[in-house]
C-alpha atoms as a PDB file:
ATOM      1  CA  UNK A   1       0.000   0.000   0.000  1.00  0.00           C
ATOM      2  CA  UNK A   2       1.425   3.284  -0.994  1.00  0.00           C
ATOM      3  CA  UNK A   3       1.859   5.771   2.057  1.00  0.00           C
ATOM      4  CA  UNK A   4       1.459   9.723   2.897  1.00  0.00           C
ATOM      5  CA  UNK A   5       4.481  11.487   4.545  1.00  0.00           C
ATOM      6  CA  UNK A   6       1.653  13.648   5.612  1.00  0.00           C
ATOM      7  CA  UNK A   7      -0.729  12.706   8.483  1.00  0.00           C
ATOM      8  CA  UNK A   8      -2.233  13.516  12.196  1.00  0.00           C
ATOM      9  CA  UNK A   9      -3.134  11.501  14.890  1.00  0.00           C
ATOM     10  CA  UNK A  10      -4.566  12.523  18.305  1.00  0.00           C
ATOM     11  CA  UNK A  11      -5.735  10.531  21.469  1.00  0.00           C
ATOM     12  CA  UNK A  12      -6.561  11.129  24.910  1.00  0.00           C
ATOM     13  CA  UNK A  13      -7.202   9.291  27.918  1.00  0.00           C
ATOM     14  CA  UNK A  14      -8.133   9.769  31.970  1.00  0.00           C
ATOM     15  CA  UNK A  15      -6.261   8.020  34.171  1.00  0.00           C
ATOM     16  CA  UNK A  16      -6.120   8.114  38.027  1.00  0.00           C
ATOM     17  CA  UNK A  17      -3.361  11.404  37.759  1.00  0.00           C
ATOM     18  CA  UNK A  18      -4.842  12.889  35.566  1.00  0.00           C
ATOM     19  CA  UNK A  19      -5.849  13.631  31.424  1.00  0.00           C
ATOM     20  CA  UNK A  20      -3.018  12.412  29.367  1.00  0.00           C
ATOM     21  CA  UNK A  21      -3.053  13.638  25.430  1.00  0.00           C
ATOM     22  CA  UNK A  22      -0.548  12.306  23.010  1.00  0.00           C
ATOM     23  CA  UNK A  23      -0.414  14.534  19.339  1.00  0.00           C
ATOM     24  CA  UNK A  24       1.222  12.752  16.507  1.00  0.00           C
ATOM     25  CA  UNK A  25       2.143  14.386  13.144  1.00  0.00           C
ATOM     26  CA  UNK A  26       4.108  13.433  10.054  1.00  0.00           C
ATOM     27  CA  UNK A  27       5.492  15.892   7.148  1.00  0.00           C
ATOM     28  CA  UNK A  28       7.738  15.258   3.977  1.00  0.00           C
ATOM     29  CA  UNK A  29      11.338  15.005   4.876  1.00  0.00           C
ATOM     30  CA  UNK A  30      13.707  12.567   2.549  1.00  0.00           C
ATOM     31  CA  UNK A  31      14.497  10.541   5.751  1.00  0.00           C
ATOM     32  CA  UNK A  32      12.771   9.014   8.737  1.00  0.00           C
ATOM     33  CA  UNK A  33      13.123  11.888  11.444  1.00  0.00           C
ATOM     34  CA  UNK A  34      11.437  12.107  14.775  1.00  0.00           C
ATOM     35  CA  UNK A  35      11.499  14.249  17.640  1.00  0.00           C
ATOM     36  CA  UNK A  36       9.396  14.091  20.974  1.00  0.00           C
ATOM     37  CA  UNK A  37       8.302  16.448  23.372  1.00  0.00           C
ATOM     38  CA  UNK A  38       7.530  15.024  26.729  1.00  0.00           C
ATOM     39  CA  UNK A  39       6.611  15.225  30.088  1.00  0.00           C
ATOM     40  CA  UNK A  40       9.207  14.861  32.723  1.00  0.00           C
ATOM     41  CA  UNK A  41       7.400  11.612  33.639  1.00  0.00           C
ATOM     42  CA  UNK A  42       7.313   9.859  29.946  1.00  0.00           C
ATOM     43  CA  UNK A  43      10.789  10.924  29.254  1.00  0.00           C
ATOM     44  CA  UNK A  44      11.612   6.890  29.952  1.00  0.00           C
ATOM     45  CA  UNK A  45       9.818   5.735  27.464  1.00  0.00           C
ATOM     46  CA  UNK A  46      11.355   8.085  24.476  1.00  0.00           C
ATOM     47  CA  UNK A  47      13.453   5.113  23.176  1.00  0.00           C
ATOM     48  CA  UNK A  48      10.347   2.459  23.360  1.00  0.00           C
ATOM     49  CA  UNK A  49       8.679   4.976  21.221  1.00  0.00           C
ATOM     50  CA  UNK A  50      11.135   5.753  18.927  1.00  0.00           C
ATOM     51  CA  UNK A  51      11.531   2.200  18.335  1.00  0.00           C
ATOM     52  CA  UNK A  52       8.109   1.735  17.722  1.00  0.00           C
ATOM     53  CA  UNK A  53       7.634   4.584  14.894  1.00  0.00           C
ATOM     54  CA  UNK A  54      10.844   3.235  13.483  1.00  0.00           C
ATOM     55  CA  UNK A  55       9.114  -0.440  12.690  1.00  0.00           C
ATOM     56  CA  UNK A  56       6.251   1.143  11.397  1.00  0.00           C
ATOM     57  CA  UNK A  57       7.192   4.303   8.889  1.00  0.00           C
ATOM     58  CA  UNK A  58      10.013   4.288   6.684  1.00  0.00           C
ATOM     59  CA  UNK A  59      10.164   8.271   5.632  1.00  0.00           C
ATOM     60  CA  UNK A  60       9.184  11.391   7.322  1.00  0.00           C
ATOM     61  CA  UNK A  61       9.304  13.862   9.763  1.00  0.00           C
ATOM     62  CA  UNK A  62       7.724  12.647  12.841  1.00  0.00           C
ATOM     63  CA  UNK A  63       7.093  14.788  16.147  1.00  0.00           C
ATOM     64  CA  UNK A  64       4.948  13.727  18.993  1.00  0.00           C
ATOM     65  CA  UNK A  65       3.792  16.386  21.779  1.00  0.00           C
ATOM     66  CA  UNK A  66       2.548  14.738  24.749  1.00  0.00           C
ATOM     67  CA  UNK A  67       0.771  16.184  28.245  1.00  0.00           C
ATOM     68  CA  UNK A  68      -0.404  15.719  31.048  1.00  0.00           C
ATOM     69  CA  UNK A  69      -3.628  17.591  32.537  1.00  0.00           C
ATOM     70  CA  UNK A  70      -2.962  16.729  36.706  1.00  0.00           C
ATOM     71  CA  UNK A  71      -6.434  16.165  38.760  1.00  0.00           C
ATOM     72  CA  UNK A  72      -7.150  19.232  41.126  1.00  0.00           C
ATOM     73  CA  UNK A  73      -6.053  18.516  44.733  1.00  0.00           C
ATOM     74  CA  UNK A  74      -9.763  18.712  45.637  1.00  0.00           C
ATOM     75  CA  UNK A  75     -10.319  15.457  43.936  1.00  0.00           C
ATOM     76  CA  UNK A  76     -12.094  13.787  46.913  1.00  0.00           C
ATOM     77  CA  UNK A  77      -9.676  10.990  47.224  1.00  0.00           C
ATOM     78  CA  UNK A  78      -7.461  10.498  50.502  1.00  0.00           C
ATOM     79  CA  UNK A  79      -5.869   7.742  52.124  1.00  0.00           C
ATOM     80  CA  UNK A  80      -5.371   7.265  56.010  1.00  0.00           C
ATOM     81  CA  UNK A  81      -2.495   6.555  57.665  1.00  0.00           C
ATOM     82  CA  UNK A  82      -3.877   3.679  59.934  1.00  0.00           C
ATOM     83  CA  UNK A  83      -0.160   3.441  62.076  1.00  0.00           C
ATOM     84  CA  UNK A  84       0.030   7.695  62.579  1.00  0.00           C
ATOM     85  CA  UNK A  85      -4.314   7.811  63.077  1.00  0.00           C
ATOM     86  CA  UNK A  86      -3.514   4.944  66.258  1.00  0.00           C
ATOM     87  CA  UNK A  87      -1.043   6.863  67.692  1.00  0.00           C
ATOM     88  CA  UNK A  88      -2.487   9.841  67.375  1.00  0.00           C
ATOM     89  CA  UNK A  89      -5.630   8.273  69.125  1.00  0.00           C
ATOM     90  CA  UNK A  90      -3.925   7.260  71.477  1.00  0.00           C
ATOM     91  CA  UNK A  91      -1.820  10.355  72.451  1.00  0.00           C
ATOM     92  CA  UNK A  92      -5.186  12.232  72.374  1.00  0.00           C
ATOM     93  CA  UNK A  93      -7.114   9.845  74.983  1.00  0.00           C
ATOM     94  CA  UNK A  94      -4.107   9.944  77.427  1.00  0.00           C
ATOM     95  CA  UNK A  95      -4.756  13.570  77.170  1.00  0.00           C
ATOM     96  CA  UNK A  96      -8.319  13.712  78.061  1.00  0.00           C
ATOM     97  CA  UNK A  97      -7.751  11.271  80.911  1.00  0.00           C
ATOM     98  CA  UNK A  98      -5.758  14.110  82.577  1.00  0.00           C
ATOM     99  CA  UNK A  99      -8.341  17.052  81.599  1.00  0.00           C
ATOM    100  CA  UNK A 100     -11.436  17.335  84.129  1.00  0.00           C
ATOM    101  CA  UNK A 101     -13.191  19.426  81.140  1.00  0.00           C
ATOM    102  CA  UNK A 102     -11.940  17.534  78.292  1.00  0.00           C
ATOM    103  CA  UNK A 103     -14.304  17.596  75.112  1.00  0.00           C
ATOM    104  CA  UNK A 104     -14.832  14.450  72.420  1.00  0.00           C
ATOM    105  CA  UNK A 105     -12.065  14.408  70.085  1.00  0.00           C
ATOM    106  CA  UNK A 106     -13.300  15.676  66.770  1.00  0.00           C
ATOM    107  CA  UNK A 107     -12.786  13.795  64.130  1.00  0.00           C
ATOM    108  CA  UNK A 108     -12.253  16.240  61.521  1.00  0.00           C
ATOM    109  CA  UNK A 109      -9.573  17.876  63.577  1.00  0.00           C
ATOM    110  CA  UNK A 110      -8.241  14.297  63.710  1.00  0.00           C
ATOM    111  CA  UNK A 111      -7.562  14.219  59.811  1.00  0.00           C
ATOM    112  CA  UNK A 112      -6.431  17.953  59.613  1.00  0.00           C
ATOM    113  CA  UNK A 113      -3.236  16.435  61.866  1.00  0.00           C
ATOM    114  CA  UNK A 114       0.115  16.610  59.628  1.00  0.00           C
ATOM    115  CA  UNK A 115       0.112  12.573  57.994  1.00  0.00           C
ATOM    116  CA  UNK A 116      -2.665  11.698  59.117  1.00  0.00           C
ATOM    117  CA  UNK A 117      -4.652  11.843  56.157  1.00  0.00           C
ATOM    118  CA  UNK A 118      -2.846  12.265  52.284  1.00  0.00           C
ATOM    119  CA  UNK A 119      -3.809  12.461  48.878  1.00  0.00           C
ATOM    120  CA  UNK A 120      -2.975   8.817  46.788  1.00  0.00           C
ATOM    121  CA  UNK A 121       0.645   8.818  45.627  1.00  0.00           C
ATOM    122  CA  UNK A 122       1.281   9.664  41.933  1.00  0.00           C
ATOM    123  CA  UNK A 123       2.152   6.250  40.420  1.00  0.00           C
ATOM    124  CA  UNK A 124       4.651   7.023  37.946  1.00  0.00           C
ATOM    125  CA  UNK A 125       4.732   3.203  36.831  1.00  0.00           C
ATOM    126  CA  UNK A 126       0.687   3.444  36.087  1.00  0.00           C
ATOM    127  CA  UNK A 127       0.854   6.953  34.008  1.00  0.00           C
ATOM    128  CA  UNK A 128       3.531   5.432  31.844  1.00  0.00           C
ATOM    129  CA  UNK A 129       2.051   2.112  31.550  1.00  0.00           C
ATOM    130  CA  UNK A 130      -0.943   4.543  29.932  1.00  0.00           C
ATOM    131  CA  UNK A 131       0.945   6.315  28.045  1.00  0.00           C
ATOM    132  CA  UNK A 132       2.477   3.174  25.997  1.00  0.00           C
ATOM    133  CA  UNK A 133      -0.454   1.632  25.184  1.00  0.00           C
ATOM    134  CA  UNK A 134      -1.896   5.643  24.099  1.00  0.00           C
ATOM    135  CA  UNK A 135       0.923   5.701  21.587  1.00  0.00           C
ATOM    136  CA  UNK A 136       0.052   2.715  20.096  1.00  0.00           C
ATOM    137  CA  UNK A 137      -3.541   3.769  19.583  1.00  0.00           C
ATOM    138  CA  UNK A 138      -2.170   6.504  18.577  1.00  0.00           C
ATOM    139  CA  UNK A 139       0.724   5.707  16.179  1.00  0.00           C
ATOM    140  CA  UNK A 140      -2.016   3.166  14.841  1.00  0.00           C
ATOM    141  CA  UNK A 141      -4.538   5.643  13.692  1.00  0.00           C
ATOM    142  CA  UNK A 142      -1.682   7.745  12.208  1.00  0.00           C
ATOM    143  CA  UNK A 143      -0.461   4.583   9.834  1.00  0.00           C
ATOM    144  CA  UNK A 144      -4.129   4.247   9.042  1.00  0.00           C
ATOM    145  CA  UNK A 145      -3.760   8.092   7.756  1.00  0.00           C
ATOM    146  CA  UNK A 146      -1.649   7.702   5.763  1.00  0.00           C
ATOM    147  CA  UNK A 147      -2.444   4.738   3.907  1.00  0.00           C
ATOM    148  CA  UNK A 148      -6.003   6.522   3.280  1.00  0.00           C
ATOM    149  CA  UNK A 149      -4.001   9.721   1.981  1.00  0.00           C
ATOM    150  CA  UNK A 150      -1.308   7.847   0.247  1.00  0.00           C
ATOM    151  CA  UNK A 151      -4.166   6.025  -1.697  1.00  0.00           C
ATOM    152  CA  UNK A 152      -5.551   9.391  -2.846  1.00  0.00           C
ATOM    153  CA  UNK A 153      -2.092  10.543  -3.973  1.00  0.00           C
ATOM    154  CA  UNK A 154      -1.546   7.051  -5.575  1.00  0.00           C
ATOM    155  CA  UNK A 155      -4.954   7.288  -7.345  1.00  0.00           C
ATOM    156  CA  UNK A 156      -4.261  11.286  -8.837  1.00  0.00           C
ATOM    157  CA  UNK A 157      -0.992  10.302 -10.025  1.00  0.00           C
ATOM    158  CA  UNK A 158      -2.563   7.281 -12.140  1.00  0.00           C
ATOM    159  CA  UNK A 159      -4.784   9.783 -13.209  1.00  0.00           C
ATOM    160  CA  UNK A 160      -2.345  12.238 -14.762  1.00  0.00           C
ATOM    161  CA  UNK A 161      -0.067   8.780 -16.165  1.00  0.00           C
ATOM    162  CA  UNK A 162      -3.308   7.976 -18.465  1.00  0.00           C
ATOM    163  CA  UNK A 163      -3.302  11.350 -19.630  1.00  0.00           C
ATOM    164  CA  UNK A 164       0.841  11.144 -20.623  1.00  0.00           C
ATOM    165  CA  UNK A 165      -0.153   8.031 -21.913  1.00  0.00           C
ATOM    166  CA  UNK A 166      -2.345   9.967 -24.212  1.00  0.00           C
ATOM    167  CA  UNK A 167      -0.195  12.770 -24.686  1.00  0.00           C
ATOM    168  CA  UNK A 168       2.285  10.202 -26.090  1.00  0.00           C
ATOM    169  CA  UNK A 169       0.128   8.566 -28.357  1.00  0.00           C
ATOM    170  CA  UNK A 170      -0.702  11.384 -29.967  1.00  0.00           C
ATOM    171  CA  UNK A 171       2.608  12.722 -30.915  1.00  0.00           C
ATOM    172  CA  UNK A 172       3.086   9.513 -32.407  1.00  0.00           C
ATOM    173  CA  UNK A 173       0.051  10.092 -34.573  1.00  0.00           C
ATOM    174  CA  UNK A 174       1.691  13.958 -35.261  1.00  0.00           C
ATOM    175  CA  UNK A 175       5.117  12.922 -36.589  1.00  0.00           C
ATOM    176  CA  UNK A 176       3.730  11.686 -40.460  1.00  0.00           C
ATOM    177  CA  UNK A 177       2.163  14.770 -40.941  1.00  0.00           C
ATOM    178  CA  UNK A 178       4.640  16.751 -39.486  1.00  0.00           C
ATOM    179  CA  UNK A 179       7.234  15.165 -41.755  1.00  0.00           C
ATOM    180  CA  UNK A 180       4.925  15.661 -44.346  1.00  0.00           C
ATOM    181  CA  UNK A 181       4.495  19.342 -43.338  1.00  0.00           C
ATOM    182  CA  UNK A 182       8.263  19.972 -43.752  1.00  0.00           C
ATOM    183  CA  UNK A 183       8.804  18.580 -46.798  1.00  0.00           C
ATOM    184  CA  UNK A 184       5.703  21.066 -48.575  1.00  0.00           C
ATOM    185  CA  UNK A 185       6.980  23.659 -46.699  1.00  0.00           C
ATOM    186  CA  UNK A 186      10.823  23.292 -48.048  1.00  0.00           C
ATOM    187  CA  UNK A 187       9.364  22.732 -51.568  1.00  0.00           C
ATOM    188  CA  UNK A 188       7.405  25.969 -51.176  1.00  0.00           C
ATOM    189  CA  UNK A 189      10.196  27.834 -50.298  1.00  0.00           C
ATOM    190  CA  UNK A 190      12.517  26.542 -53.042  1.00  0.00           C
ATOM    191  CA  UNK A 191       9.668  27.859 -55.678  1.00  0.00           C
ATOM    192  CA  UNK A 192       9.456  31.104 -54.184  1.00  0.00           C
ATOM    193  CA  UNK A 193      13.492  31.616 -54.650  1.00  0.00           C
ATOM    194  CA  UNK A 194      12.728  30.003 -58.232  1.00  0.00           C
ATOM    195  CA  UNK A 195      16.052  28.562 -58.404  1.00  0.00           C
ATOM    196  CA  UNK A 196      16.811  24.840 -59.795  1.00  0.00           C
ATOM    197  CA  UNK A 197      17.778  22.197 -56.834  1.00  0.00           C
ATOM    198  CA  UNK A 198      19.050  18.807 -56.888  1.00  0.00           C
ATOM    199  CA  UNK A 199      16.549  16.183 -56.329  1.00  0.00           C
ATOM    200  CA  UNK A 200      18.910  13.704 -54.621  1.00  0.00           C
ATOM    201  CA  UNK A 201      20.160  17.372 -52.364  1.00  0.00           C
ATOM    202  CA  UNK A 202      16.832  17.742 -51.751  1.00  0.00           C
ATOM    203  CA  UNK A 203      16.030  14.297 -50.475  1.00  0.00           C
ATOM    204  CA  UNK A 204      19.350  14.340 -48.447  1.00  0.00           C
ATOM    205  CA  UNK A 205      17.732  17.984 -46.695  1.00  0.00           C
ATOM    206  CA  UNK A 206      14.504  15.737 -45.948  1.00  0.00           C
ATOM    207  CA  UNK A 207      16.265  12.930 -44.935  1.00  0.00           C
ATOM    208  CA  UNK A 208      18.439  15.257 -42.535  1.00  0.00           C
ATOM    209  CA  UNK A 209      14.983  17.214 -41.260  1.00  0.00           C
ATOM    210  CA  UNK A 210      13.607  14.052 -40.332  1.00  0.00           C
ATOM    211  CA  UNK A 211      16.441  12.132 -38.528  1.00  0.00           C
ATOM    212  CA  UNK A 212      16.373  15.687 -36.345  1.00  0.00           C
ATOM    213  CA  UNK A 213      12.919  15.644 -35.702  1.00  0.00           C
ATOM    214  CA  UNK A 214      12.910  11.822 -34.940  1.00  0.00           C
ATOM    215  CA  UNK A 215      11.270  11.413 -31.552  1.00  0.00           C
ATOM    216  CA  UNK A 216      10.563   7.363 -31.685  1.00  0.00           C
ATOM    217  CA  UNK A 217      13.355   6.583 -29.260  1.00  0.00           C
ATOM    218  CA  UNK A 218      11.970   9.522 -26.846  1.00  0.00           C
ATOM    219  CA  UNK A 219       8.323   8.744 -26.954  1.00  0.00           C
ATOM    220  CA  UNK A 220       9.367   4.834 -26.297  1.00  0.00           C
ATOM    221  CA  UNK A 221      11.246   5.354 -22.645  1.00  0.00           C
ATOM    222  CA  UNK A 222       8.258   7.563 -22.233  1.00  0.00           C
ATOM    223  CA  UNK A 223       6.263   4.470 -22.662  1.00  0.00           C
ATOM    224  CA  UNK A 224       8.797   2.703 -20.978  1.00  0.00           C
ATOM    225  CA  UNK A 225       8.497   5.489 -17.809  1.00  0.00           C
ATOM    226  CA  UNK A 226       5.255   5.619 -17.810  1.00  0.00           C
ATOM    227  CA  UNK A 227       4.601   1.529 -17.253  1.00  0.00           C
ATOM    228  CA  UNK A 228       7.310   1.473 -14.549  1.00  0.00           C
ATOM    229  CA  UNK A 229       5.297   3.942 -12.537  1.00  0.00           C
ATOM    230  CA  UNK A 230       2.167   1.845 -12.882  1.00  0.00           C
ATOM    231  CA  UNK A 231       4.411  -1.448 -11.942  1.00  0.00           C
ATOM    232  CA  UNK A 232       5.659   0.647  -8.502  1.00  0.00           C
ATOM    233  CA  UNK A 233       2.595   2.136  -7.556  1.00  0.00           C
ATOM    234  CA  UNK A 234       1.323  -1.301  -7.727  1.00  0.00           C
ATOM    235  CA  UNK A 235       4.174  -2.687  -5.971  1.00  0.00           C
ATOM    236  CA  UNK A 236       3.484  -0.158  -3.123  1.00  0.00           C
ATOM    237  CA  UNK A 237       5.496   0.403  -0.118  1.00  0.00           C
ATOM    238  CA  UNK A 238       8.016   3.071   0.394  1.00  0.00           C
ATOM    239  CA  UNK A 239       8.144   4.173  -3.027  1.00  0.00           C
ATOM    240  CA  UNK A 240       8.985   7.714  -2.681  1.00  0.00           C
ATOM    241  CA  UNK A 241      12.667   7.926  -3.625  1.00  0.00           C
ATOM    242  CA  UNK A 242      11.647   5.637  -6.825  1.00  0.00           C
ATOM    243  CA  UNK A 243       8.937   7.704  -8.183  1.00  0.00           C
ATOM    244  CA  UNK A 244      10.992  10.513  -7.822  1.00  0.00           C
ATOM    245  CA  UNK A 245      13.493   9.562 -10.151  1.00  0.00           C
ATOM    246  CA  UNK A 246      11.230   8.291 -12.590  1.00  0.00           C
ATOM    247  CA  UNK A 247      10.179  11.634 -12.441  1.00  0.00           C
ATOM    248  CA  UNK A 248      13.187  12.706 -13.495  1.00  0.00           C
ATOM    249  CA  UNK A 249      13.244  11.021 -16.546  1.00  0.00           C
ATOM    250  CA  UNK A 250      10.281  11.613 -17.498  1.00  0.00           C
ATOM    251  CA  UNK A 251      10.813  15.487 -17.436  1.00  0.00           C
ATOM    252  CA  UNK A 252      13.932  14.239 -19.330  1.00  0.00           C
ATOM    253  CA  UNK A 253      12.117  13.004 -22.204  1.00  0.00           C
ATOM    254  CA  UNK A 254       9.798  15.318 -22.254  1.00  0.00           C
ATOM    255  CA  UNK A 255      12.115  18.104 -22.634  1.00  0.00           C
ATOM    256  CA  UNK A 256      13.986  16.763 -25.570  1.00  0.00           C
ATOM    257  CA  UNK A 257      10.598  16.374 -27.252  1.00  0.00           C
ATOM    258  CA  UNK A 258      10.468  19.907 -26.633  1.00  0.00           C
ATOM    259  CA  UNK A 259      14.073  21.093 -28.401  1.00  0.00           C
ATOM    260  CA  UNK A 260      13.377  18.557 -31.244  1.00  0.00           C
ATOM    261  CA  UNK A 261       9.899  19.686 -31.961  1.00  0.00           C
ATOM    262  CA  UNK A 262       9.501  21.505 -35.589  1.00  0.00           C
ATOM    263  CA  UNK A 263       5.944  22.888 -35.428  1.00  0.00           C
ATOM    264  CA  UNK A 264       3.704  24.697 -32.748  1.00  0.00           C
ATOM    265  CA  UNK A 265       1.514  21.864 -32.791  1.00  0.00           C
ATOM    266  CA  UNK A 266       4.149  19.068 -31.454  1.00  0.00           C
ATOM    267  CA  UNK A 267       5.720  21.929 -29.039  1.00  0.00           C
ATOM    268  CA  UNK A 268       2.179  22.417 -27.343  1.00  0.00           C
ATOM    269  CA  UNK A 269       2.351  18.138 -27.226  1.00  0.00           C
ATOM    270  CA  UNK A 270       5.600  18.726 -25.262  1.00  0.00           C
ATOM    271  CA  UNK A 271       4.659  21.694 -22.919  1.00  0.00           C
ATOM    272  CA  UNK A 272       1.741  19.566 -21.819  1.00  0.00           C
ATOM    273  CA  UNK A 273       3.342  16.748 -20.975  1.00  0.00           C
ATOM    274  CA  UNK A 274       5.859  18.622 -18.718  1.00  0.00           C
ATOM    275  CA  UNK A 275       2.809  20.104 -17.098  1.00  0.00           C
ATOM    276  CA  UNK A 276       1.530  16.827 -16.447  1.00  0.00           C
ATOM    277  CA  UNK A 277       4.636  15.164 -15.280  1.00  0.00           C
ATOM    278  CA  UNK A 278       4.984  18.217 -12.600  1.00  0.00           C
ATOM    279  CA  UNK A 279       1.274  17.845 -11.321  1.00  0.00           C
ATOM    280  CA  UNK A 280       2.431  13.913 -10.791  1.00  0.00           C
ATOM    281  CA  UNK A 281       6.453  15.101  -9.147  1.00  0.00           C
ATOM    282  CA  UNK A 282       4.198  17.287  -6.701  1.00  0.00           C
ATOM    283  CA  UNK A 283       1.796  14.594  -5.383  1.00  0.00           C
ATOM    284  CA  UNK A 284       5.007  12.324  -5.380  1.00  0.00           C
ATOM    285  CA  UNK A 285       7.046  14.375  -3.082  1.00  0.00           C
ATOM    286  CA  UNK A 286       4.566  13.124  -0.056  1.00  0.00           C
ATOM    287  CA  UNK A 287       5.055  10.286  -0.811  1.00  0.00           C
ATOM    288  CA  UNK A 288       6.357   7.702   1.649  1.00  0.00           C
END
């Protein structure tokens, strides 16, 4: 399946700390690049994740932003020191024993004393043990991404390949008339100057304006371009690199079409050609 460089993933989930987000996104870059910015308390698990994205994407620019939104301290939860609550206790009776006005021990008061009673301790273990399995949500939905927008790339570049395809075929169908074109026009010309000319120089002139205007070999590794494309788009995987260079060539071709071509007709054939081969180098550049 052919793959976008370009793609966003976002997840969230509550844990016992808190709301933990983790924000994935992937640009073009000719290499497999990734940087994270953490939390103090995920830092760990940097290389787990790095790992991960590297087994999964081949190109790109990766980042991932993660945070963490901590519960108020007015959650409701506390625990209570049973060991300091019994001493307490028991320092407090001993004191009313010895008071002859001594009131009932409140019990608010009693969880007000320093230790007593505490918030739940922050388990650092639990929070990242959430955060792994967010990241793989989360670095699943962005794989999913870009297979759905590497598919849409895949399908306008097959697009604009039909249409070279067509462009081609019909400078094939140009070149006999164009030949033809040359020789009336050269004819004309010697009739205007009225001035007597070899038939075998003139043949040799045609001969020449035609081996310089031959565009068979150039409109064949078009062809030839144009079905290795097909053959790696439906070969899939990273492709990127590949397309690109078929790219290349098939700008390549297309602009010696243009510096051979002898009419305004077959120069138009050429121009849009380029044009389409640059719509497809566009789409290709996001490509993984």
């Amino acid at each position: 399946m052919i793959q976008s460089m370009t793609a966003f993933a976002r997840e969230s989930e509550s844990t016992r700390q808190g709301t933990l987000t983790l924000e994935l996104r992937t640009v073009n870059h000719r290499y497999l690049d990734c940087s994270f910015k953490l939390p103090e308390q995920l830092r760990p698990l940097e290389p787990a994740f790095r790992e991960a994205v590297g087994a999964k994407l081949a190109r790109g620019k990766f980042e991932c932003l993660g945070r963490i939104q901590f519960q108020n301290g007015d959650s409701g939860d506390l625990e209570v020191d049973e060991e300091k609550l019994d001493t307490l206790l028991e320092a407090a009776r001993s004191v009313q024993d010895r008071l002859d006005d001594a009131g009932a021990i409140n019990p608010l008061q009693v969880l007000q004393f320093p230790g007593v009673a505490r918030s739940p301790e922050l388990s650092e273990e639990e929070l990242q043990a959430a955060a792994k399995g967010l990241f793989d949500r989360a670095l699943a939905t962005l794989v999913d991404n870009r297979a759905r927008e590497g598919d849409k790339l895949a399908g306008l570049i097959r697009e604009r390949l039909e249409q070279v395809a067509a462009e081609v075929e019909r400078a094939r169908g140009l070149l006999p008339d164009l030949m033809r074109q040359q020789r009336e026009r050269l004819e004309a010309r010697i009739n205007e100057l009225q001035v007597e000319v070899d038939e075998g120089r003139l043949e040799q002139e045609i001969v020449y304006l035609a081996q310089k205007a031959d565009v068979d070999e150039e409109l064949d590794r078009l062809d030839a371009h144009v079905g290795e494309v097909r053959r790696t788009l439906k070969k899939g995987g990273p492709c990127g690199r590949r397309l690109d260079f078929l790219m290349q060539e098939l700008n390549r071709e297309a602009n010696t079409l243009s510096s051979k071509s002898i009419s305004a007709t077959s120069t138009q054939n050429a121009v849009e050609l380029k044009v389409l081969i640059e719509q497809m180098r566009e789409q290709v550049q996001n490509i993984e």
